[in-house]
C-alpha atoms as a PDB file:
ATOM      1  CA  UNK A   1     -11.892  29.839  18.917  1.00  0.00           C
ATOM      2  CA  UNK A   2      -9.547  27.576  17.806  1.00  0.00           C
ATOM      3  CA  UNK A   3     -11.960  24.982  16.364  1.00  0.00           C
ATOM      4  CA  UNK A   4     -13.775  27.847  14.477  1.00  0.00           C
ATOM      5  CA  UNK A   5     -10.103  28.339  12.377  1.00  0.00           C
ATOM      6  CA  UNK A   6      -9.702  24.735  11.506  1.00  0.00           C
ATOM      7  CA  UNK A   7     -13.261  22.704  11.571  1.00  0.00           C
ATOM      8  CA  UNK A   8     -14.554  24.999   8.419  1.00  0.00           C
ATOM      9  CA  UNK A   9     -15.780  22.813   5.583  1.00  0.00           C
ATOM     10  CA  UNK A  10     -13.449  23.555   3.344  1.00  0.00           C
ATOM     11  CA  UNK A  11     -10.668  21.996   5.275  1.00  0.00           C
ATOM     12  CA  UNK A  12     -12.559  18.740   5.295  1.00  0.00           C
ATOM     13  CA  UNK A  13     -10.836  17.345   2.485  1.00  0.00           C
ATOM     14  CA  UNK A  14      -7.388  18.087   3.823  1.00  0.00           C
ATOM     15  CA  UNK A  15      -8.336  16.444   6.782  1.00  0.00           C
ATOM     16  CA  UNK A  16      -9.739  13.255   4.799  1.00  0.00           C
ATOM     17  CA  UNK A  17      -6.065  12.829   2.990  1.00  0.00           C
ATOM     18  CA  UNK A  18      -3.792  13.576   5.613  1.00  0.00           C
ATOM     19  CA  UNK A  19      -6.419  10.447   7.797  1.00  0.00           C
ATOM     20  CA  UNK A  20      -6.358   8.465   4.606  1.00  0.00           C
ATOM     21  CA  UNK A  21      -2.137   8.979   4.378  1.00  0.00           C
ATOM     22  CA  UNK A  22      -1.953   8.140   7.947  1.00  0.00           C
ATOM     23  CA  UNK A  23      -3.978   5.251   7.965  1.00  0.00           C
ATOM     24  CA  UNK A  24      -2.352   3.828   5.047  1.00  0.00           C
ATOM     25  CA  UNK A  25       0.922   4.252   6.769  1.00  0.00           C
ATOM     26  CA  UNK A  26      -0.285   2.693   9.941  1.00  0.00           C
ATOM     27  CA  UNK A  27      -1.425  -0.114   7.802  1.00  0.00           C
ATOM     28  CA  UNK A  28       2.014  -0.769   6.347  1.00  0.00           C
ATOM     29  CA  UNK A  29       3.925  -0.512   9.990  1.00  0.00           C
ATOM     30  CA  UNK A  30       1.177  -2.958  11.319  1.00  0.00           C
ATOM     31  CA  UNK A  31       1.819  -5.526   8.336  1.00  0.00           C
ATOM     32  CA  UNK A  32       5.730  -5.190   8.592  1.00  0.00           C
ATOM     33  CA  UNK A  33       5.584  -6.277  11.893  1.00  0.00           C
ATOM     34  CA  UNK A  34       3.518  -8.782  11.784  1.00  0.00           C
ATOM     35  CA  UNK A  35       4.003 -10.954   9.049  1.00  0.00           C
ATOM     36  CA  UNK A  36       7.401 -10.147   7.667  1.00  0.00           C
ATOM     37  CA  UNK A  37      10.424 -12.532   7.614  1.00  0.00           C
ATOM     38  CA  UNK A  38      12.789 -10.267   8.958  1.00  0.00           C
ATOM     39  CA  UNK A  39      11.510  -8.471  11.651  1.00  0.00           C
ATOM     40  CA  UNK A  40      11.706 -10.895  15.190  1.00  0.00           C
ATOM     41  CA  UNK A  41       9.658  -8.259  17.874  1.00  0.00           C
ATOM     42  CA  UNK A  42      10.179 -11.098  20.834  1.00  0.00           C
ATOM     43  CA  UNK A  43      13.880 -11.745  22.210  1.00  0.00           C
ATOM     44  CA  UNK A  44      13.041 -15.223  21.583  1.00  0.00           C
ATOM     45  CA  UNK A  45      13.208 -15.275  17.740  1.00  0.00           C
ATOM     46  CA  UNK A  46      16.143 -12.407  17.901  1.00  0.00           C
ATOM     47  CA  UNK A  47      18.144 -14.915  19.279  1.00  0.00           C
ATOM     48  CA  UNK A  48      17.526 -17.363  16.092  1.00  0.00           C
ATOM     49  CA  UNK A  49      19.600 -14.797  13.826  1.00  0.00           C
ATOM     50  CA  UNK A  50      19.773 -14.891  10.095  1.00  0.00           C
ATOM     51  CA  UNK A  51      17.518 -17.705   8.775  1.00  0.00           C
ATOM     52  CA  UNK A  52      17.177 -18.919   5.488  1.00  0.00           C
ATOM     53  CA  UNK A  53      13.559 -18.879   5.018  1.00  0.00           C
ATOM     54  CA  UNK A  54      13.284 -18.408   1.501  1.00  0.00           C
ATOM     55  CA  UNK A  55       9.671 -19.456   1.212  1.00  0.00           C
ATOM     56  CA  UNK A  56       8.332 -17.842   4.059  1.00  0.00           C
ATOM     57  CA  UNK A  57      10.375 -14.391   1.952  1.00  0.00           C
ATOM     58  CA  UNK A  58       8.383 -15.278  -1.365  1.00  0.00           C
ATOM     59  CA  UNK A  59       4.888 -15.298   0.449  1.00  0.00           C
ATOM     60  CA  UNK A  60       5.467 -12.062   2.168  1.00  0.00           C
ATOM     61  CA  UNK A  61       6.977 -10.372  -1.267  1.00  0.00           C
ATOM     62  CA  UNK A  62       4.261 -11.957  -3.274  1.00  0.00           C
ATOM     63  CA  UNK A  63       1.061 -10.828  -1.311  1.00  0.00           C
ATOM     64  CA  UNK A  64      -2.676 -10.425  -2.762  1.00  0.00           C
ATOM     65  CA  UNK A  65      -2.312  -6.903  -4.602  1.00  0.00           C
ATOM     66  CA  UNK A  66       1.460  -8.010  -6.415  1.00  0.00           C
ATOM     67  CA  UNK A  67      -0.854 -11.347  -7.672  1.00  0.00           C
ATOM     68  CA  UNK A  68      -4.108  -9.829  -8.780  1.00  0.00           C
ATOM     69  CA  UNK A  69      -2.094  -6.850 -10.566  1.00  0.00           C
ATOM     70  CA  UNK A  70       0.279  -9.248 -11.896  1.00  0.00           C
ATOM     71  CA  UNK A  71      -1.631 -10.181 -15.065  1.00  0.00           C
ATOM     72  CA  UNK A  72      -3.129  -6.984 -15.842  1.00  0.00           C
ATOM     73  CA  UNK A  73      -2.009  -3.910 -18.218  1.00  0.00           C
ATOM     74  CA  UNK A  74      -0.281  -1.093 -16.568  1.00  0.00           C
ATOM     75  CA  UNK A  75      -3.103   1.273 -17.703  1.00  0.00           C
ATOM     76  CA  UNK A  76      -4.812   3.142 -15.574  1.00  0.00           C
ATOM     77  CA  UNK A  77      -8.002   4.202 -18.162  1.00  0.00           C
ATOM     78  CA  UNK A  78      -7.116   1.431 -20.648  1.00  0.00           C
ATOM     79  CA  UNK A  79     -10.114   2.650 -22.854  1.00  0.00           C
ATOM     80  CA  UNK A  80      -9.342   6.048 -23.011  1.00  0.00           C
ATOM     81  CA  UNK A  81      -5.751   5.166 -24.009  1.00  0.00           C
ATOM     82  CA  UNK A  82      -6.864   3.627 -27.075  1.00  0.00           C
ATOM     83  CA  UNK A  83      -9.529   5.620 -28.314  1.00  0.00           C
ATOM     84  CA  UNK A  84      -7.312   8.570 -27.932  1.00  0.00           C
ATOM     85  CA  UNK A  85      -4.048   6.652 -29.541  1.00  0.00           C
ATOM     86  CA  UNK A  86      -5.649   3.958 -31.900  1.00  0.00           C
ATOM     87  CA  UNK A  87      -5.798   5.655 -35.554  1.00  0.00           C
ATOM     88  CA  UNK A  88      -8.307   3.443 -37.046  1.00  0.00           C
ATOM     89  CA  UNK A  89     -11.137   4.873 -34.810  1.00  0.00           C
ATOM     90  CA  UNK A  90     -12.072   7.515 -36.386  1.00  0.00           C
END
């Protein structure tokens, strides 16, 4: 009975965001873990204590999305913008 209430078609796409949200989250726990600077997970490297590992810092901060965005306009329709704000296209 249940299932009926909630497994309707119409609640698909609630269910797609909330599974997109939480899988984007996931992704972010699973990346902080693993590859950054700060976080030691074995008892091992939480015994090493602060480190200075200022390179190691710069290629966790400066990952794939921060270097292909880094060039670009921060326009999301770029297009749009200017045929809507450029006078001389009339």
């Amino acid at each position: 009975m249940a299932a009926n209430r909630w497994l309707r078609p119409e609640v698909y796409p609630l269910f797609a965001s909330v599974g997109l949200a939480v899988g984007i989250c996931g992704m972010q726990l699973i990346r902080n873990i693993s590859t950054n600077p700060e976080v030691r997970v074995t008892k091992e490297h939480r015994t090493a204590g602060i480190l200075d590992n200022h390179a190691e810092g710069e290629k966790y901060s400066q990952h794939f999305v921060r270097k292909f965005v880094r060039g670009k306009t921060p326009q999301i329709m770029p297009s749009l913008n200017k045929f809507f704000s450029d006078p001389d296209l009339d």
